[in-house]
Protein backbone atom coordinates (compact mmCIF):
# COMPACT_ATOMS: atom_id res chain seq x y z
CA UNK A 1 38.73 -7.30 -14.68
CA UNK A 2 37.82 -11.06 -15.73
CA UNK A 3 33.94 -11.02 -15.92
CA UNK A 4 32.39 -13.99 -13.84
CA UNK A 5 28.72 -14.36 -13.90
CA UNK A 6 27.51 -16.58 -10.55
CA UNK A 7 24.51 -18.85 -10.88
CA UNK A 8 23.61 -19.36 -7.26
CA UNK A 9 21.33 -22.33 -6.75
CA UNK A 10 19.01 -21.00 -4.19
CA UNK A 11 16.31 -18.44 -4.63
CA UNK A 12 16.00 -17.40 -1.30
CA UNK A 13 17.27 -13.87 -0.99
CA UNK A 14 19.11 -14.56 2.52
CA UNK A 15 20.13 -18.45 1.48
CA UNK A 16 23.24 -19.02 2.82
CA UNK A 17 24.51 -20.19 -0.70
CA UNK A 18 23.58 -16.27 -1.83
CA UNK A 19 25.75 -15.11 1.28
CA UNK A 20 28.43 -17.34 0.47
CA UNK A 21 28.56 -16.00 -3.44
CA UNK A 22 28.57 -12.32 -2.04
CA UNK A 23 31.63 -13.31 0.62
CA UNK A 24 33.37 -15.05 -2.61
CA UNK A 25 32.94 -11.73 -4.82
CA UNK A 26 34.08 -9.34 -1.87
CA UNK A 27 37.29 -12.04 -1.67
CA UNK A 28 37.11 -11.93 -5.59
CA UNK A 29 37.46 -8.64 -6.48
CA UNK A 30 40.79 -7.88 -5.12
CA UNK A 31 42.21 -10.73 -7.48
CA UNK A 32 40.88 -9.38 -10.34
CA UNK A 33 37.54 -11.25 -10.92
CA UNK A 34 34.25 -9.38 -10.85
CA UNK A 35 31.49 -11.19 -9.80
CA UNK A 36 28.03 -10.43 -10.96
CA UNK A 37 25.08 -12.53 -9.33
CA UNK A 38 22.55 -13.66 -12.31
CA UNK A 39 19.05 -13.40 -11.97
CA UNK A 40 16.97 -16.91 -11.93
CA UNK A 41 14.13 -16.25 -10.10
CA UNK A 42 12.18 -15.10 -13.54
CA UNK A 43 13.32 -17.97 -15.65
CA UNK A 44 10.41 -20.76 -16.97
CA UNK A 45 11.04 -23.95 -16.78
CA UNK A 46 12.54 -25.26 -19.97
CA UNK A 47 9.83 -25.59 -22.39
CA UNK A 48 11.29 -26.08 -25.94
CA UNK A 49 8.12 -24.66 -27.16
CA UNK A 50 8.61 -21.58 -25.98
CA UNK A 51 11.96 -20.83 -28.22
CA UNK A 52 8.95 -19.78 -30.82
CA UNK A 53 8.98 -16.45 -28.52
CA UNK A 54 12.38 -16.59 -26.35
CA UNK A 55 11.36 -15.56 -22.98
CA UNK A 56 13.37 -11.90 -22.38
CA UNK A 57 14.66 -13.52 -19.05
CA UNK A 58 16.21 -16.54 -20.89
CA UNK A 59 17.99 -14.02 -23.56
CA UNK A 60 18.98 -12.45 -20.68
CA UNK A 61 20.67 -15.29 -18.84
CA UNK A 62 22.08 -16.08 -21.86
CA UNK A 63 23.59 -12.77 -22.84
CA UNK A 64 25.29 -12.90 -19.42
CA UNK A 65 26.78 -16.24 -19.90
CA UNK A 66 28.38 -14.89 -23.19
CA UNK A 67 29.76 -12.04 -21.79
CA UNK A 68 31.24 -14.08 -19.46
CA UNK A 69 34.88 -14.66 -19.40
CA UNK A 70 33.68 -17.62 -16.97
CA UNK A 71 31.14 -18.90 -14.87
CA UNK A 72 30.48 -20.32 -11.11
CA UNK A 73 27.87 -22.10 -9.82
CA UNK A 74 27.25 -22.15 -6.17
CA UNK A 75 25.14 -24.65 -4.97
CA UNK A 76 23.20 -25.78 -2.45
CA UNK A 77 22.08 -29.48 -1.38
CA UNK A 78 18.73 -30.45 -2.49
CA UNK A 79 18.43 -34.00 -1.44
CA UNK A 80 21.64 -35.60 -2.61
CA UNK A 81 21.71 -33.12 -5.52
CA UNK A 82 21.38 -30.04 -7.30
CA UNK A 83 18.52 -27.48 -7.08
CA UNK A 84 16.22 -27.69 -9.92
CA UNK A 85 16.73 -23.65 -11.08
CA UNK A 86 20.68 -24.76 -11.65
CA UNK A 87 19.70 -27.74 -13.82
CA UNK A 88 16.72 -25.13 -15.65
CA UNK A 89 19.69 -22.35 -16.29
CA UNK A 90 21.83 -25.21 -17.37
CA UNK A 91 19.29 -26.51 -20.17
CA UNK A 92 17.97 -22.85 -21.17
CA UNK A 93 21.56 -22.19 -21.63
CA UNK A 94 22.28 -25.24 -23.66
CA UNK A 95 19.60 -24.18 -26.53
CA UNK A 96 18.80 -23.81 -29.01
CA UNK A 97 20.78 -26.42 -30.50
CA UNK A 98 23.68 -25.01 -32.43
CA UNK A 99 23.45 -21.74 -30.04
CA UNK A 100 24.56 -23.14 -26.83
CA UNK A 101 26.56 -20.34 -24.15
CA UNK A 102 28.47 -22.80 -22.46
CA UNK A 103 30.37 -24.81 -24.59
CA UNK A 104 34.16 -24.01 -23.36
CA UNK A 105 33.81 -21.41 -20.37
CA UNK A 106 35.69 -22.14 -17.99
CA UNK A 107 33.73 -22.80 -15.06
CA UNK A 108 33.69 -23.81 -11.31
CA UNK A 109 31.56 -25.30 -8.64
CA UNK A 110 31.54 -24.48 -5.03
CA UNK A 111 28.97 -24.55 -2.15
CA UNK A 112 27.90 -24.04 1.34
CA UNK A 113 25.92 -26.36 3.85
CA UNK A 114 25.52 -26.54 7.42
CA UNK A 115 26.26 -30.16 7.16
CA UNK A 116 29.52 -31.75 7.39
CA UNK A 117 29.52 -32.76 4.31
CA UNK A 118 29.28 -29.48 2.92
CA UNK A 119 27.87 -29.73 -0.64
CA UNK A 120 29.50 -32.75 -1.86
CA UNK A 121 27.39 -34.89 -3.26
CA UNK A 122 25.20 -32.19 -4.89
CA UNK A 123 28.68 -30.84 -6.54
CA UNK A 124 29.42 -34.48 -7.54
CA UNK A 125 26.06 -34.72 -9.60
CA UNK A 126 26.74 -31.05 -11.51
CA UNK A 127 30.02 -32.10 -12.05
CA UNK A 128 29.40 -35.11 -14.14
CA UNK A 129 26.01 -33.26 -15.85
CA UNK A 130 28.39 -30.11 -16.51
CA UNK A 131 30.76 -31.52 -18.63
CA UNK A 132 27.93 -32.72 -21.19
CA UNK A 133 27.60 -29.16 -21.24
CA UNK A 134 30.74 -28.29 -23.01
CA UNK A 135 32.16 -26.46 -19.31
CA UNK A 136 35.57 -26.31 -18.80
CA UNK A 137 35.80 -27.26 -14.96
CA UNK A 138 38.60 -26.28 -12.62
CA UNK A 139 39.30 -29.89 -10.82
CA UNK A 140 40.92 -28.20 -8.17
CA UNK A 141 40.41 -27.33 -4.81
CA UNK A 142 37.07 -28.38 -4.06
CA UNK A 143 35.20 -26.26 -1.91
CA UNK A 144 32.46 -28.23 0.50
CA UNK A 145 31.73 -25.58 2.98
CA UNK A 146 30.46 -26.54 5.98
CA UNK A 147 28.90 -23.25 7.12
CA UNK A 148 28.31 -22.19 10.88
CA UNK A 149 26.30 -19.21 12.02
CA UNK A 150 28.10 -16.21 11.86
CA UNK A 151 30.95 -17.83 8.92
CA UNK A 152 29.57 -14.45 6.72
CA UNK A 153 29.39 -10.83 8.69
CA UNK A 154 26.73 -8.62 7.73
CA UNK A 155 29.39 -6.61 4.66
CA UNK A 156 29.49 -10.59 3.59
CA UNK A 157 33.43 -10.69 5.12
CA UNK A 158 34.44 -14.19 5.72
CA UNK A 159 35.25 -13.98 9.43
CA UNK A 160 36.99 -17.15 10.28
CA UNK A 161 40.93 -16.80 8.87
CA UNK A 162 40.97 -20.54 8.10
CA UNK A 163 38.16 -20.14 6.11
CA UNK A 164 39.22 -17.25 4.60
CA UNK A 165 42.61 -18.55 3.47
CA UNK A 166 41.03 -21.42 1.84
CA UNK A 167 38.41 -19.36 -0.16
CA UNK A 168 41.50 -17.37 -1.21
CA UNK A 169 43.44 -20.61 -2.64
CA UNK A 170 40.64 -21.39 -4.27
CA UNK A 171 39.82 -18.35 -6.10
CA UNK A 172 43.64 -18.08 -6.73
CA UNK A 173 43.36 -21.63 -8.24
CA UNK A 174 39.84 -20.65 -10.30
CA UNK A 175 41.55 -17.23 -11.82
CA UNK A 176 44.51 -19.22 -12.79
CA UNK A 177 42.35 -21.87 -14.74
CA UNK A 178 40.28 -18.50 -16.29
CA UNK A 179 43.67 -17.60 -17.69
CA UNK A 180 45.08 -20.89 -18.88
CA UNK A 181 41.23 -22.47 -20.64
CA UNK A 182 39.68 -19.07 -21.51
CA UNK A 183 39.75 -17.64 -24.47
């Protein structure tokens, strides 16, 4: 199984972002890819001071980026852009200089929104921040979900078939770019 550790970018235990991350890995799995949800909720917020101690949740986070064979980022829409414990994982991940987890993993970037416009302008801004990162991004498909009530059933199926048959593309596209960039 190809090891992909999820950042979802909202803390909120029933966010829709978190339901649409559990629908992906129930799609996932099937193809291959195990999913495995990482835990931000305990992170600081980046404080280079604080590499004097590591906090045990940012060696965490950043022992599950390296076992990674990749990474996804599911993200909500914080006001034209990206919640600030996705840009926090992002930095904590990036240091300490010389030590950085994300140069080359491949990654992705999807989201869910009850807007029409799904996620796209939040994805836009990660996009061009991720690549400073060193991440390997799969260009294509793009996922802006626009989400309706009842899109995710209770066992997190995807119940629309449309919807479902695009999620699988995409996570056909996503394992294929896992293969072909990863290492």
């Amino acid at each position: 199984m190809t090891k992909v550790a999820v950042f979802v970018g909202s803390l909120r235990r029933e966010s829709l972002n978190r339901q649409f991350a559990l629908a992906l890995a129930r799609l996932a799995e099937p193809k291959g890819l195990a999913f495995s949800l990482a835990k931000l909720d305990d992170l600081p917020m980046y404080n280079e001071d604080l590499w004097e101690s590591p906090p045990a949740a940012v060696l965490r986070m950043k022992a599950e980026i390296q076992a990674a064979d990749a990474v996804l980022f599911v993200t909500p829409e914080y006001n034209r852009s990206i919640p600030a414990v996705i840009k926090n994982a992002l930095d904590w991940g990036s240091r300490p200089a010389g030590q950085a987890a994300w140069p080359g993993k491949p990654a992705g970037i999807v989201g869910a929104s009850p807007g029409a416009i799904g996620t796209a302008a939040a994805q836009s801004h990660l996009r061009s921040i991720a690549t400073v990162f060193g991440l390997a991004l799969v260009s294509r498909p793009e996922i802006y979900l626009s989400a309706k009530p009842g899109l995710f059933d209770a066992e997190h199926n995807v119940t629309d078939e449309g919807t479902r048959k695009l999620l699988d593309g995409y996570l056909d596209a996503f394992a294929a770019w896992i293969r072909k960039v990863g290492s």
